[in-house]
Protein backbone atom coordinates (compact mmCIF):
# COMPACT_ATOMS: atom_id res chain seq x y z
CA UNK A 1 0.00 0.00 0.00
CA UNK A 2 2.71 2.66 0.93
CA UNK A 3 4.66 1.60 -1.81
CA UNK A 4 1.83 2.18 -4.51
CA UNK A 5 1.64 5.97 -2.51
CA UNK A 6 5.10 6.50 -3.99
CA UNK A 7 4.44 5.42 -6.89
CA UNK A 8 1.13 7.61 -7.41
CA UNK A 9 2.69 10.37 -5.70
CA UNK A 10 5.96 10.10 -7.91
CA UNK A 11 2.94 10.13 -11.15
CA UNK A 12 1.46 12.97 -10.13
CA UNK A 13 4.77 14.78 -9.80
CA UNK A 14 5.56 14.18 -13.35
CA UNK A 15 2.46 15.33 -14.94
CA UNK A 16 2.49 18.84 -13.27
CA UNK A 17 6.18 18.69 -14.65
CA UNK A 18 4.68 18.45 -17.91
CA UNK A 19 1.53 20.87 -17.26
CA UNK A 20 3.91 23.22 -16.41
CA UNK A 21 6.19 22.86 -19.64
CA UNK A 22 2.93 22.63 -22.01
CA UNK A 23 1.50 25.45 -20.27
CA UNK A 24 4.67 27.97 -20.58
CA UNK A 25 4.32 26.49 -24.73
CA UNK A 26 1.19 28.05 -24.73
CA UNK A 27 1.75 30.80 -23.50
CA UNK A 28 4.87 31.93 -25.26
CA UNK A 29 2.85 31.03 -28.05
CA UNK A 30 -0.09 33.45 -26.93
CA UNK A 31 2.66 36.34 -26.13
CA UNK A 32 3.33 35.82 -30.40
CA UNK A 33 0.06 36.37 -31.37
CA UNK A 34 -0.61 39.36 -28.80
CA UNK A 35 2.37 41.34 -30.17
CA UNK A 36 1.75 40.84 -33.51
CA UNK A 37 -2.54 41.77 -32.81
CA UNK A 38 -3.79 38.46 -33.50
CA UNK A 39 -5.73 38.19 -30.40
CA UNK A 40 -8.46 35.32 -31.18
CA UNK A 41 -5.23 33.31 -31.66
CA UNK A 42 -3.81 34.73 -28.85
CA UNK A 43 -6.84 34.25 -26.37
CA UNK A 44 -6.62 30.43 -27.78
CA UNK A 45 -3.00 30.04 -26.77
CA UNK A 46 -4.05 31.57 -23.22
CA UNK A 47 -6.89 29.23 -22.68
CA UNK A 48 -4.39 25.94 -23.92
CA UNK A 49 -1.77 27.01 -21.27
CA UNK A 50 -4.69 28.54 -18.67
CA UNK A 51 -6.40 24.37 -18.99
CA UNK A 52 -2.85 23.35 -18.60
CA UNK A 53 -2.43 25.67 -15.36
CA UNK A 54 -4.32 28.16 -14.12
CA UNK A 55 -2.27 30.41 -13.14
CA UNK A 56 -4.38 33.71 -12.34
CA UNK A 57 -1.57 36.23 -14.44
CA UNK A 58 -2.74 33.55 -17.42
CA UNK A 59 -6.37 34.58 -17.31
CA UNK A 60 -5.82 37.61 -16.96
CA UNK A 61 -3.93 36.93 -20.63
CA UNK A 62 -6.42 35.52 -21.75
CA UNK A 63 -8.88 37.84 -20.56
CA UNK A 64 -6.89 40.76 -22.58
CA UNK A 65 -6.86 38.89 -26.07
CA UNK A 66 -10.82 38.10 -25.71
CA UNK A 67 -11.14 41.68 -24.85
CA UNK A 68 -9.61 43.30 -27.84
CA UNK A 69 -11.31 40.52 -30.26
CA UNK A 70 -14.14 41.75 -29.16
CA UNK A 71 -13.89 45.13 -30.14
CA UNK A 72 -12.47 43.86 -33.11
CA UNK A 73 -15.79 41.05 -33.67
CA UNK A 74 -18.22 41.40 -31.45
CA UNK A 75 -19.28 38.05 -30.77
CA UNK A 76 -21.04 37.27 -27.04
CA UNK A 77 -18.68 34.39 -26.23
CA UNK A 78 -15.97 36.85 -26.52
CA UNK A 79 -17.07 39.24 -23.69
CA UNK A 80 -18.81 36.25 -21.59
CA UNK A 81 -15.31 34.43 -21.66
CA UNK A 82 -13.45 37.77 -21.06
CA UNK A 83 -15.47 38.72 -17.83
CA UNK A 84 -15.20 35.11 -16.08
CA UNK A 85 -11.39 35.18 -17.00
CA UNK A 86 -11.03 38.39 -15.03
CA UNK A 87 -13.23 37.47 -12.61
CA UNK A 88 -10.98 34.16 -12.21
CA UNK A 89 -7.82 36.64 -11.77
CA UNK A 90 -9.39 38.91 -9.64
CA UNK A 91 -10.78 36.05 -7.18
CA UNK A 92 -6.84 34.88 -6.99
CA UNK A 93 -5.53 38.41 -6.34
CA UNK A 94 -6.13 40.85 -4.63
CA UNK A 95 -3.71 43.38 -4.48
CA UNK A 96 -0.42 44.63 -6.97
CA UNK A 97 -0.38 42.64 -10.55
CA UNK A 98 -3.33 44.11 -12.56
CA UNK A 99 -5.90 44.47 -10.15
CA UNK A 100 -6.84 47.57 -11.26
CA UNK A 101 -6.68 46.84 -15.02
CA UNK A 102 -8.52 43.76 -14.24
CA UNK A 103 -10.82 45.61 -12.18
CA UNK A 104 -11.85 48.79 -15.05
CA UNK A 105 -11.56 46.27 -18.08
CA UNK A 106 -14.27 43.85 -15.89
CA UNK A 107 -16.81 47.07 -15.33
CA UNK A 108 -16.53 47.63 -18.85
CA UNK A 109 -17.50 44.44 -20.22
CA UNK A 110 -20.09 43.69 -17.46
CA UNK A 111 -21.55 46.77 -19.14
CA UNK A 112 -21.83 45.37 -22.56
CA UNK A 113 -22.90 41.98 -21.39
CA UNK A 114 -25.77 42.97 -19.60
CA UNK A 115 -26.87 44.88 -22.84
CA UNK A 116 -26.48 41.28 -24.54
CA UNK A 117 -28.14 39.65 -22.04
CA UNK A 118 -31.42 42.61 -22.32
CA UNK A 119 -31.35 42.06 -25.90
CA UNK A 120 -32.08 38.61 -26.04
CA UNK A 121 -29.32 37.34 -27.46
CA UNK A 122 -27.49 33.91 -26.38
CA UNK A 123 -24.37 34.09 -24.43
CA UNK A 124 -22.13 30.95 -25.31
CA UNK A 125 -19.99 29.53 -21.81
CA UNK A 126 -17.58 28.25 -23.90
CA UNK A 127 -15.62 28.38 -27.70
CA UNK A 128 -15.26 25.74 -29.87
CA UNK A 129 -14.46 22.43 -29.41
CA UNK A 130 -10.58 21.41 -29.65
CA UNK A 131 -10.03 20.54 -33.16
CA UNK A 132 -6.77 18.78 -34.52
CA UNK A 133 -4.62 22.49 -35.20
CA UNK A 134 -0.77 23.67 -35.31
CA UNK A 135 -0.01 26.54 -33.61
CA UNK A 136 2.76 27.97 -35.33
CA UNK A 137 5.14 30.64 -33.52
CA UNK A 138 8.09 32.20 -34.75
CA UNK A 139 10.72 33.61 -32.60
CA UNK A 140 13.78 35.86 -34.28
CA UNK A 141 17.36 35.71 -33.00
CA UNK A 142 16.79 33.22 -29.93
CA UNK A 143 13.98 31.46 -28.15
CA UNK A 144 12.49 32.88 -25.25
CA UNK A 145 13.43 32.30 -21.63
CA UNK A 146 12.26 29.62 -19.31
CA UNK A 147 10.76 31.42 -16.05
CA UNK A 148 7.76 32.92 -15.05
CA UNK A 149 4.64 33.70 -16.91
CA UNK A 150 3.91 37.30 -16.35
CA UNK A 151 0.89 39.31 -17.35
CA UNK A 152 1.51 40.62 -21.09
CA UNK A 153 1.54 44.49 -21.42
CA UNK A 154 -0.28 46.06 -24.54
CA UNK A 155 2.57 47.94 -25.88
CA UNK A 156 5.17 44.79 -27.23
CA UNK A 157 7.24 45.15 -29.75
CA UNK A 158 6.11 43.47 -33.20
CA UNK A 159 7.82 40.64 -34.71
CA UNK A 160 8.51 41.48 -38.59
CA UNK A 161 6.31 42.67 -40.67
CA UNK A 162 6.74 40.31 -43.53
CA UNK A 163 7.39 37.13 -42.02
CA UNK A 164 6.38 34.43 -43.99
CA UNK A 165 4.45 30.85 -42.59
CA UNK A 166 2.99 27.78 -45.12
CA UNK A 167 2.39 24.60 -43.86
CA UNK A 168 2.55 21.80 -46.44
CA UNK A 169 3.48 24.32 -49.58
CA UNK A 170 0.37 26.41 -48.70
CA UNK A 171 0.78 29.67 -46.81
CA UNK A 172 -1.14 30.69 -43.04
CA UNK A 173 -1.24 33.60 -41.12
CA UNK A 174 1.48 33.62 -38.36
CA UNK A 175 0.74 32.59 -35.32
CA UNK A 176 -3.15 31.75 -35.82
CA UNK A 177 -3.56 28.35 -35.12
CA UNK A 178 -4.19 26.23 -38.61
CA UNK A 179 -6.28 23.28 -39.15
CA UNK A 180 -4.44 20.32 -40.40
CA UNK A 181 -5.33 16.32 -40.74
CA UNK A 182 -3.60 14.48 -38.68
CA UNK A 183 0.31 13.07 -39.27
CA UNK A 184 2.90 14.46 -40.60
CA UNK A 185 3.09 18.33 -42.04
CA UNK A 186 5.88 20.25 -43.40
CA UNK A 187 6.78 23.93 -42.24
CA UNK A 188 8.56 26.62 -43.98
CA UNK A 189 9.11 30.20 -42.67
CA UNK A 190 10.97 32.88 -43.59
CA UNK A 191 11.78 36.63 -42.35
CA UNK A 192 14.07 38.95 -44.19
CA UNK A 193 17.53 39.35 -42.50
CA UNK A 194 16.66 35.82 -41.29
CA UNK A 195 17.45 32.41 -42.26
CA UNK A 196 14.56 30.32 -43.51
CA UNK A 197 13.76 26.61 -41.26
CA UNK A 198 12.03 23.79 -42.34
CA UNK A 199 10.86 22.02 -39.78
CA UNK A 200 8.38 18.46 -40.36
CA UNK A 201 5.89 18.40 -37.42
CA UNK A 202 3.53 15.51 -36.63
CA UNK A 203 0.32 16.45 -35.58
CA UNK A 204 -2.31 14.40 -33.65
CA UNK A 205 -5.66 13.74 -33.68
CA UNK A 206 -7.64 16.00 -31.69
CA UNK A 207 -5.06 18.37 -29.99
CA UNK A 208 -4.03 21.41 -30.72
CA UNK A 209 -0.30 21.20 -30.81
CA UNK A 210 2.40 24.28 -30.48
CA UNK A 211 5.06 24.46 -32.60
CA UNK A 212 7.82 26.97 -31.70
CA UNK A 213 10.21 27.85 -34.95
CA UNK A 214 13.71 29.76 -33.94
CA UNK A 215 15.22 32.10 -37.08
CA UNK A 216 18.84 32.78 -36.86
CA UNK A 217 19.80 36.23 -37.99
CA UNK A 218 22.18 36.74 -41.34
CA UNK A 219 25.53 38.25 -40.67
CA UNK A 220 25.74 41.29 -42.06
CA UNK A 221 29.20 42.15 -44.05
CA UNK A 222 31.84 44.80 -43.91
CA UNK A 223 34.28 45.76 -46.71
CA UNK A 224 37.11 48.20 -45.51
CA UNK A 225 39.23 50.02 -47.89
CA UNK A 226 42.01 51.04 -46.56
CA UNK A 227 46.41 51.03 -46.52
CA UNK A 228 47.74 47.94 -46.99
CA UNK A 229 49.14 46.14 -44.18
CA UNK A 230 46.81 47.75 -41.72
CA UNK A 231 45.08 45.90 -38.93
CA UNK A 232 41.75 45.57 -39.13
CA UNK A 233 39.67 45.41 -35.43
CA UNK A 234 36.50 44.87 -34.49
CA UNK A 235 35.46 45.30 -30.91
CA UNK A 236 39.46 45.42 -30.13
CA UNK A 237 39.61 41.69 -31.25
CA UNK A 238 42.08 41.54 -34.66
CA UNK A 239 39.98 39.73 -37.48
CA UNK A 240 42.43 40.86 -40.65
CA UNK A 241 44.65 42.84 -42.32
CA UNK A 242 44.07 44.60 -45.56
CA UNK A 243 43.52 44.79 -48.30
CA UNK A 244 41.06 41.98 -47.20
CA UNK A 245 37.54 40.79 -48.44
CA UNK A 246 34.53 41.56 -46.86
CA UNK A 247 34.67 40.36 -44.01
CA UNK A 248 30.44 38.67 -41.85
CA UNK A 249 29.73 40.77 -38.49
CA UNK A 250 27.42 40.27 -35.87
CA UNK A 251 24.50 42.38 -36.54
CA UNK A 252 24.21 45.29 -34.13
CA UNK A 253 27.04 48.15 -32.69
CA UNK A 254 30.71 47.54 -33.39
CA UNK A 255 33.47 49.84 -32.94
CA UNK A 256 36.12 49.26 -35.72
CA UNK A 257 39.69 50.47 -35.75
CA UNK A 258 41.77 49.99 -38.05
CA UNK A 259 45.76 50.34 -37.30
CA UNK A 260 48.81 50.48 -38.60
CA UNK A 261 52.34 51.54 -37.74
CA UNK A 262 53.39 55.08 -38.26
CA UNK A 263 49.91 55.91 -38.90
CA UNK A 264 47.54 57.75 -36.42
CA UNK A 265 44.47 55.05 -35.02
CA UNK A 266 41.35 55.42 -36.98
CA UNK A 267 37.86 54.43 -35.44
CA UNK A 268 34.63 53.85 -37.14
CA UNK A 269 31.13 53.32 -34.66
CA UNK A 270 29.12 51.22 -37.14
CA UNK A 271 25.58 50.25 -36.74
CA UNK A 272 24.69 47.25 -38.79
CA UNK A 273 21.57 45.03 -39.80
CA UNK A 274 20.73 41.82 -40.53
CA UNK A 275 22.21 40.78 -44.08
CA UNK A 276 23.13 44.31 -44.70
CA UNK A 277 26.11 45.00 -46.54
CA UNK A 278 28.75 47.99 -45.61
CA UNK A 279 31.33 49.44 -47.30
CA UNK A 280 33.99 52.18 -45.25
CA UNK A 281 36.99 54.01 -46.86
CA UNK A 282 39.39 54.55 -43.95
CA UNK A 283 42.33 56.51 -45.07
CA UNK A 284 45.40 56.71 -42.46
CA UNK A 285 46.68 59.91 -41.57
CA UNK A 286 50.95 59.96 -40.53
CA UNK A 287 51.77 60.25 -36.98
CA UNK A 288 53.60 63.23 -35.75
CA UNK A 289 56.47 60.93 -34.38
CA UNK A 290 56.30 59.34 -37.82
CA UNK A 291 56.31 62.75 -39.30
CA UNK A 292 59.63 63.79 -36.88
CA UNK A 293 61.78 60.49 -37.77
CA UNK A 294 62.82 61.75 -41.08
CA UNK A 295 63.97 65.02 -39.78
CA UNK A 296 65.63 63.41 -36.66
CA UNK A 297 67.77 61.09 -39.02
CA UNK A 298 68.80 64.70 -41.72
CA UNK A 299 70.63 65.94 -38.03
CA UNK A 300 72.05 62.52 -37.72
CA UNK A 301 73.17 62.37 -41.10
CA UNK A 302 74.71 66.45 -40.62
CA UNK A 303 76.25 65.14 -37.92
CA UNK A 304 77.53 61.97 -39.13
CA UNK A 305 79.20 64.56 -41.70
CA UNK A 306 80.15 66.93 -39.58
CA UNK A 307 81.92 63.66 -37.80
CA UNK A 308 83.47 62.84 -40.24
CA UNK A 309 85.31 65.76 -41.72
CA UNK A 310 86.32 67.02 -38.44
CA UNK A 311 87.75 63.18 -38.49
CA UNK A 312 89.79 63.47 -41.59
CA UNK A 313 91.05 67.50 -40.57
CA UNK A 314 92.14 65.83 -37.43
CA UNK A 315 94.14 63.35 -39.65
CA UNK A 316 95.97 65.81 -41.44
CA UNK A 317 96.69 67.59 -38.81
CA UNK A 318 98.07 64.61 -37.15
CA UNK A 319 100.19 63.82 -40.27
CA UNK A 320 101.33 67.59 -40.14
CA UNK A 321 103.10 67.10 -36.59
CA UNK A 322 104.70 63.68 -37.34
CA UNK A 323 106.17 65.30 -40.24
CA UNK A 324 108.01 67.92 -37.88
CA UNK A 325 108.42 65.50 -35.54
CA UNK A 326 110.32 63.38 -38.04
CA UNK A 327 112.69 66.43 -39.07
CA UNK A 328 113.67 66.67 -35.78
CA UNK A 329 114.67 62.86 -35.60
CA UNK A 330 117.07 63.75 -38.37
CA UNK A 331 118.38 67.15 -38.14
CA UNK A 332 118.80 66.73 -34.15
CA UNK A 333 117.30 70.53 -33.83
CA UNK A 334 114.42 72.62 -34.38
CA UNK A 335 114.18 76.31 -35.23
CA UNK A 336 111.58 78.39 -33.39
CA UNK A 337 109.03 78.36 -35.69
CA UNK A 338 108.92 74.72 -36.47
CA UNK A 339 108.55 74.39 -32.88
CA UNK A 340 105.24 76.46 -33.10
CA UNK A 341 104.12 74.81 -35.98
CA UNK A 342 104.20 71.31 -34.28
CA UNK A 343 102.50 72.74 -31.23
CA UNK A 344 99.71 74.69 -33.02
CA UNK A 345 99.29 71.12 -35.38
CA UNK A 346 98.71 69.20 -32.15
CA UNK A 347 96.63 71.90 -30.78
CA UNK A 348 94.25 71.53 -33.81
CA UNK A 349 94.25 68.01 -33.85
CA UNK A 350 92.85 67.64 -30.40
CA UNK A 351 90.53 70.13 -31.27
CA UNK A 352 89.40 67.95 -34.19
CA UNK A 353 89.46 64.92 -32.27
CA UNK A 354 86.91 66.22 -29.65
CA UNK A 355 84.88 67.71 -32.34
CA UNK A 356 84.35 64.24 -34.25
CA UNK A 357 83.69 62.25 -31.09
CA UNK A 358 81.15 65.16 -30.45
CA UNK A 359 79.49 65.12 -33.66
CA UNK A 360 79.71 61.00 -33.79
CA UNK A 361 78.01 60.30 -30.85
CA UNK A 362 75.41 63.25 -31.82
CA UNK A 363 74.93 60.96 -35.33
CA UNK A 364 74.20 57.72 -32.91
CA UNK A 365 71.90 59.34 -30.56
CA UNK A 366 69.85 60.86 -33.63
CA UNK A 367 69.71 57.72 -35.07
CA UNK A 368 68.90 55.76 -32.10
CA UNK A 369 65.91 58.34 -31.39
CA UNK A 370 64.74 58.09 -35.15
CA UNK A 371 64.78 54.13 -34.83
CA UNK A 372 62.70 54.23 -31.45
CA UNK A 373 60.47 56.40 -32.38
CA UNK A 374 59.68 54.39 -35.67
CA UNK A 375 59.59 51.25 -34.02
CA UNK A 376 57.67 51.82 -31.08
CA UNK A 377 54.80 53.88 -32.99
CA UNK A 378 51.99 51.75 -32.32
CA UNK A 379 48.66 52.67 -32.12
CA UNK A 380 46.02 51.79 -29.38
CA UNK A 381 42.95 50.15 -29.82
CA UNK A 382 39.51 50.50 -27.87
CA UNK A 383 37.99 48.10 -27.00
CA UNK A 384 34.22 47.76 -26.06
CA UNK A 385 33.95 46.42 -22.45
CA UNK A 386 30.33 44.95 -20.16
CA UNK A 387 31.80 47.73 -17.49
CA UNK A 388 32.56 50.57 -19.95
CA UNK A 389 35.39 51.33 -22.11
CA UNK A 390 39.52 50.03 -22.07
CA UNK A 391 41.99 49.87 -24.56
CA UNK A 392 44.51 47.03 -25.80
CA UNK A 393 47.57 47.47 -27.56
CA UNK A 394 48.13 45.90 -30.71
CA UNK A 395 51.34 45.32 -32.80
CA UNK A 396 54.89 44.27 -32.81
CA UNK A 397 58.00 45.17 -31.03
């Protein structure tokens, strides 16, 4: 006996599992319809997923979509179902959600279904029976979160415009639920930006069955003209280096930069769509270090000159002095002015010889500078950060 507990108890855990799952189906299906004003398909999504658990935010859903069919075709079931859906939410809550929404919308209707009821006319309990249906939705980019079910608002944003639904080669309205035999039925929609899906769906006798369909966005694609052998970024992460092809982005924001040594950073904020094509023409501007390296090597190159003919005086005078010097080794004597002659020779030549070692190492610091500052002119990238913006340096040293 305690054992078959378990097991019942166990059962019964499962299938509100699976309420639960059908139920959010529904009404992800119903939140579809409702944004894109197709609210007798909507209120039928709300009252699948309302059977499967009724939650009081779900009639309140559903109570919405009946309301704004019935302005739309004013049928009595719509406003009798409408006013015991709201009635249903407001018996569950009573304070905070839509109580007062629930509460103006109910006054409202009461009003017009009294009129009905003066007039004569029959007031249905319930819609039509279940019949053997697809409920189609289409979601673009991703599917929609798992969580809770939360009352839907009536300003949504609308899916697109000219998305495209046929089951079995023949086309349907979007998210309206569609009337099929039952077994096996082939679905094709499209969006434009989007990727297309087929999707084969087996449908059974009797039960309305969701389907939920998930298009992928297209890339869109940048082309960058620019110098060759610049990096091209995107979002600070390196993706090639021109002159490259166009190149499939991410549809959305995107900082580009494109870099390149000697050349000042150039940034681009581009906005771009699905399957939408963009062309830029970045031209590179010089750096000022860039622009100072040439003139930093002409002094090195003055000086290397100066270096060297100060080098070569220096010589001579050198040779000058040895040549005295070497009279004196023969003759054994020197006359006054010789003597002044070798002194003034040596006098110059140390003059020289401080003047090239001057002007050399002038030559090597110039060029040293003008090398640096060539080498080392890299550019920094931005980068887009969650927390706000950074940079990253890019290049070679």
């Amino acid at each position: 006996m305690t054992r078959a507990l378990v097991v019942l108890l166990g059962l019964c855990a499962v299938a509100r599992a699976d309420d639960r799952v059908r139920a959010e189906q529904y009404f992800r299906a119903g939140e579809q319809a409702y944004r894109a004003q197709s609210f007798e398909a909507a209120a039928k999504d709300f009252e699948e997923a309302y059977k499967a658990l009724p939650l009081p935010e779900i009639a309140f859903s559903a109570a919405q979509a009946y309301r704004h069919q019935y302005r739309i075709d004013p049928k009595p079931e719509y406003v009798t179902r409408a006013v015991k859906l709201y009635r249903a939410y407001l018996d569950k809550v009573k304070i905070g959600g839509r109580v007062q929404d629930a509460s103006e919308a109910l006054e409202d209707l009461q009003h017009e279904l009294d009129m009905i009821i003066k007039r004569g006319e029959h007031v249905g309990a319930e819609l039509a029976a279940e019949q053997t249906q697809l409920d189609i939705s289409v979601f673009l980019g991703a599917a929609p979160r798992s969580g809770a079910m939360r009352e839907v608002e009536d300003k949504q944003p609308a899916p697109a415009s000219q998305l495209f639904v046929s089951v079995d080669g023949n086309p349907v309205e979007p998210f309206a639920p569609v009337n099929v035999s039952p077994g096996t039925h082939s679905i094709h929609v499209e969006a434009p930006g989007y990727f297309s899906k087929d999707q084969d769906v087996v449908a059974i006798q009797g039960l309305p069955q969701p389907v939920s369909i998930v298009l992928l966005p297209k890339p869109g694609r940048l082309a960058i003209t620019t110098e060759a052998g610049a990096a091209i970024s995107i979002d600070g992460q390196q993706i090639a280096t021109a002159p490259h092809p166009a190149v499939e982005i991410v549809p959305g924001r995107h900082v580009i930069a494109i870099t390149h040594r000697g050349r000042e950073l150039a940034t681009r904020d581009v906005a771009i769509a699905n399957d939408q094509a963009i062309k830029l023409d970045v031209p590179l501007e010089r750096t000022g270090q860039r622009s100072a390296v040439p003139w930093i090597f002409g002094a090195g190159g003055i000086a290397a000159t100066a270096c060297i003919g100060t080098g070569v005086a220096a010589y001579f005078e050198q040779r000058d002095a040895l040549a005295i010097l070497d009279r004196k080794n023969s003759t054994g004597n020197l006359d006054p002015s010789q003597v002044s002659a070798y002194d003034s020779a040596r006098s110059r030549r140390d003059a020289l010889e401080v003047a090239a070692f001057v002007t050399g190492g002038a030559a090597i610091v110039a060029a040293g500078i003008g090398l640096a500052l060539y080498q080392f002119d890299e550019p920094v990238v931005p980068i887009a950060l969650p927390t706000g913006a950074g940079a990253a340096v890019t290049g070679r040293f």
